[in-house]
Protein backbone atom coordinates (compact mmCIF):
# COMPACT_ATOMS: atom_id res chain seq x y z
CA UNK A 1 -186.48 159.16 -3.82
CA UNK A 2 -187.78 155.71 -3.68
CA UNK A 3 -191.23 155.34 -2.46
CA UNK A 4 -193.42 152.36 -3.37
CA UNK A 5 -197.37 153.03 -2.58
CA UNK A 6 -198.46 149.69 -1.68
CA UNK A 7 -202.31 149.46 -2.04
CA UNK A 8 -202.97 148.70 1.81
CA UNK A 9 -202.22 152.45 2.79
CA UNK A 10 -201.60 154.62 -0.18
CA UNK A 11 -199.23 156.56 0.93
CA UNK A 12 -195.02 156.08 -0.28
CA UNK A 13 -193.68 154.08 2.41
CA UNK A 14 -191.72 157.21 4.36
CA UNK A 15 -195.09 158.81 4.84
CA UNK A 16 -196.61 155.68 6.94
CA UNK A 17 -197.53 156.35 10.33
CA UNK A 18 -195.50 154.40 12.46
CA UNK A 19 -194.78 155.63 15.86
CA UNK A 20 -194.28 154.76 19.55
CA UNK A 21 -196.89 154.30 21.83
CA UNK A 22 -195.14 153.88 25.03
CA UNK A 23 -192.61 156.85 24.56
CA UNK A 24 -196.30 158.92 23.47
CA UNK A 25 -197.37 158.01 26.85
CA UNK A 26 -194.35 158.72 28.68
CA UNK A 27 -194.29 154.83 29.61
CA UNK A 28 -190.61 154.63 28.67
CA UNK A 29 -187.62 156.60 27.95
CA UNK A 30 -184.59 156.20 25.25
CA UNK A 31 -181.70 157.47 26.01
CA UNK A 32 -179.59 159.64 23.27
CA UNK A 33 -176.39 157.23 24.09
CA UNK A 34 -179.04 154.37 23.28
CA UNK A 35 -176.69 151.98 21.02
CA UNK A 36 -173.60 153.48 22.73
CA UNK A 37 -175.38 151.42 25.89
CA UNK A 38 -175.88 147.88 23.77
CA UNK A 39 -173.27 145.15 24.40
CA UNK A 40 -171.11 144.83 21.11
CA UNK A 41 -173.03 141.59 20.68
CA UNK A 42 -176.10 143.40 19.40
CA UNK A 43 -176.71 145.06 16.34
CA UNK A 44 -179.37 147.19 15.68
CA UNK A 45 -180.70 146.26 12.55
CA UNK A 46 -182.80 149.34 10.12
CA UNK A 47 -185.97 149.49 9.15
CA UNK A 48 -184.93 149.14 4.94
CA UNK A 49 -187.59 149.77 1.89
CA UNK A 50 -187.33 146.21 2.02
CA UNK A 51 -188.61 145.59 5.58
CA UNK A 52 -190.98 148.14 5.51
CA UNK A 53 -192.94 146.97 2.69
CA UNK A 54 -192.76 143.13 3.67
CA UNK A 55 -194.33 144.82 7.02
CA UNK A 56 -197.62 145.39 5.08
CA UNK A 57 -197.91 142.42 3.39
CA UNK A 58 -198.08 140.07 6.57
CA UNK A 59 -201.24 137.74 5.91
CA UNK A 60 -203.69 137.47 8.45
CA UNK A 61 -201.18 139.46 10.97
CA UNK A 62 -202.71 141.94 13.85
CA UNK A 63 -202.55 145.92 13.54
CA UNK A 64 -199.70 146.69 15.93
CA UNK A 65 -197.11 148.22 13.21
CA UNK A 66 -194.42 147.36 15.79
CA UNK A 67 -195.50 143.80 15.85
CA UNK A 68 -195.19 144.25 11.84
CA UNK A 69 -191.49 145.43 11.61
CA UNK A 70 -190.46 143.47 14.36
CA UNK A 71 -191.91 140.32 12.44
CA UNK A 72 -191.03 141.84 8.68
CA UNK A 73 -186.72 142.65 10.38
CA UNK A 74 -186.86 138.93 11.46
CA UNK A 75 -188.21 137.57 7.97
CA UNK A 76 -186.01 139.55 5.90
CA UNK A 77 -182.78 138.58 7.77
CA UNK A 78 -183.82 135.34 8.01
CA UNK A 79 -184.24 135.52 12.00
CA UNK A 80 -185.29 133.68 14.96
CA UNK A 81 -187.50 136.19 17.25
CA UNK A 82 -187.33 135.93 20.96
CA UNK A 83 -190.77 137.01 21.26
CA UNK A 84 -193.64 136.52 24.30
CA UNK A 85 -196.20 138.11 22.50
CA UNK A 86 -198.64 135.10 21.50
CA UNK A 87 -200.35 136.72 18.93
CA UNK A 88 -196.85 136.29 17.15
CA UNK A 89 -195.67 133.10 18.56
CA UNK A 90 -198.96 131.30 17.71
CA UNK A 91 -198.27 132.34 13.77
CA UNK A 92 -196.23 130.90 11.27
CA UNK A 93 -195.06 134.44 9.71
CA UNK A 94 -191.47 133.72 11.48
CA UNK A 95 -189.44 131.41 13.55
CA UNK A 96 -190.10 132.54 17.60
CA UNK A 97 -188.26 131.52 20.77
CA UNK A 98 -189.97 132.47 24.50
C-alpha cells in the first residue's frame, strides 16, 4: 500500500484525520443517491495520493483540512475555484471566482 509520511503529521496519508464537521453536528445531511442527484455536468473529482499530500504542503494556508483539499483538488487539476471563503480568495495558492 502506498503511504507517504509527510513530516507535518507523521502519520501515512490514509491515517490523516480528515472529517466533516457539519455532518458531526448534524448541520447537514448527504444523501446515499448523492452523485446519482448531480447534473451530468459535474464530476466529482477524488481525493488522490496526489491531492492529499499537495493538501499539506499549502504555505502559509489556514487549518481547515477541507479548505486544504478543496484548494490542493483545484491545484492539481489545474482549476478555477468558485469559492466565498476569503481566507482562500485573498491567497494566491489557486485561481478563485465569487
Amino acid at each position: 500500500m502506498w503511504s507517504p509520511r509527510p513530516a507535518k503529521y507523521g502519520k501515512p496519508i490514509n491515517e490523516l484525520p480528515f472529517r466533516a464537521p457539519n455532518l458531526e453536528l448534524g448541520r447537514s445531511a448527504i444523501p446515499q443517491n448523492f452523485s446519482a442527484a448531480l447534473p451530468d455536468s459535474v464530476q466529482v473529482l477524488p481525493i488522490t495520493p496526489e491531492i492529499a499530500v499537495a493538501s499539506t504542503q499549502l504555505k502559509n494556508f489556514h487549518s481547515d483540512p477541507a479548505d486544504q483539499l478543496l484548494v490542493a483538488t483545484a491545484q492539481c487539476h489545474r482549476l478555477t475555484l468558485l469559492a466565498s471563503d476569503r481566507l482562500i480568495r485573498d491567497g494566491d495558492w489557486v485561481k478563485t471566482i465569487w
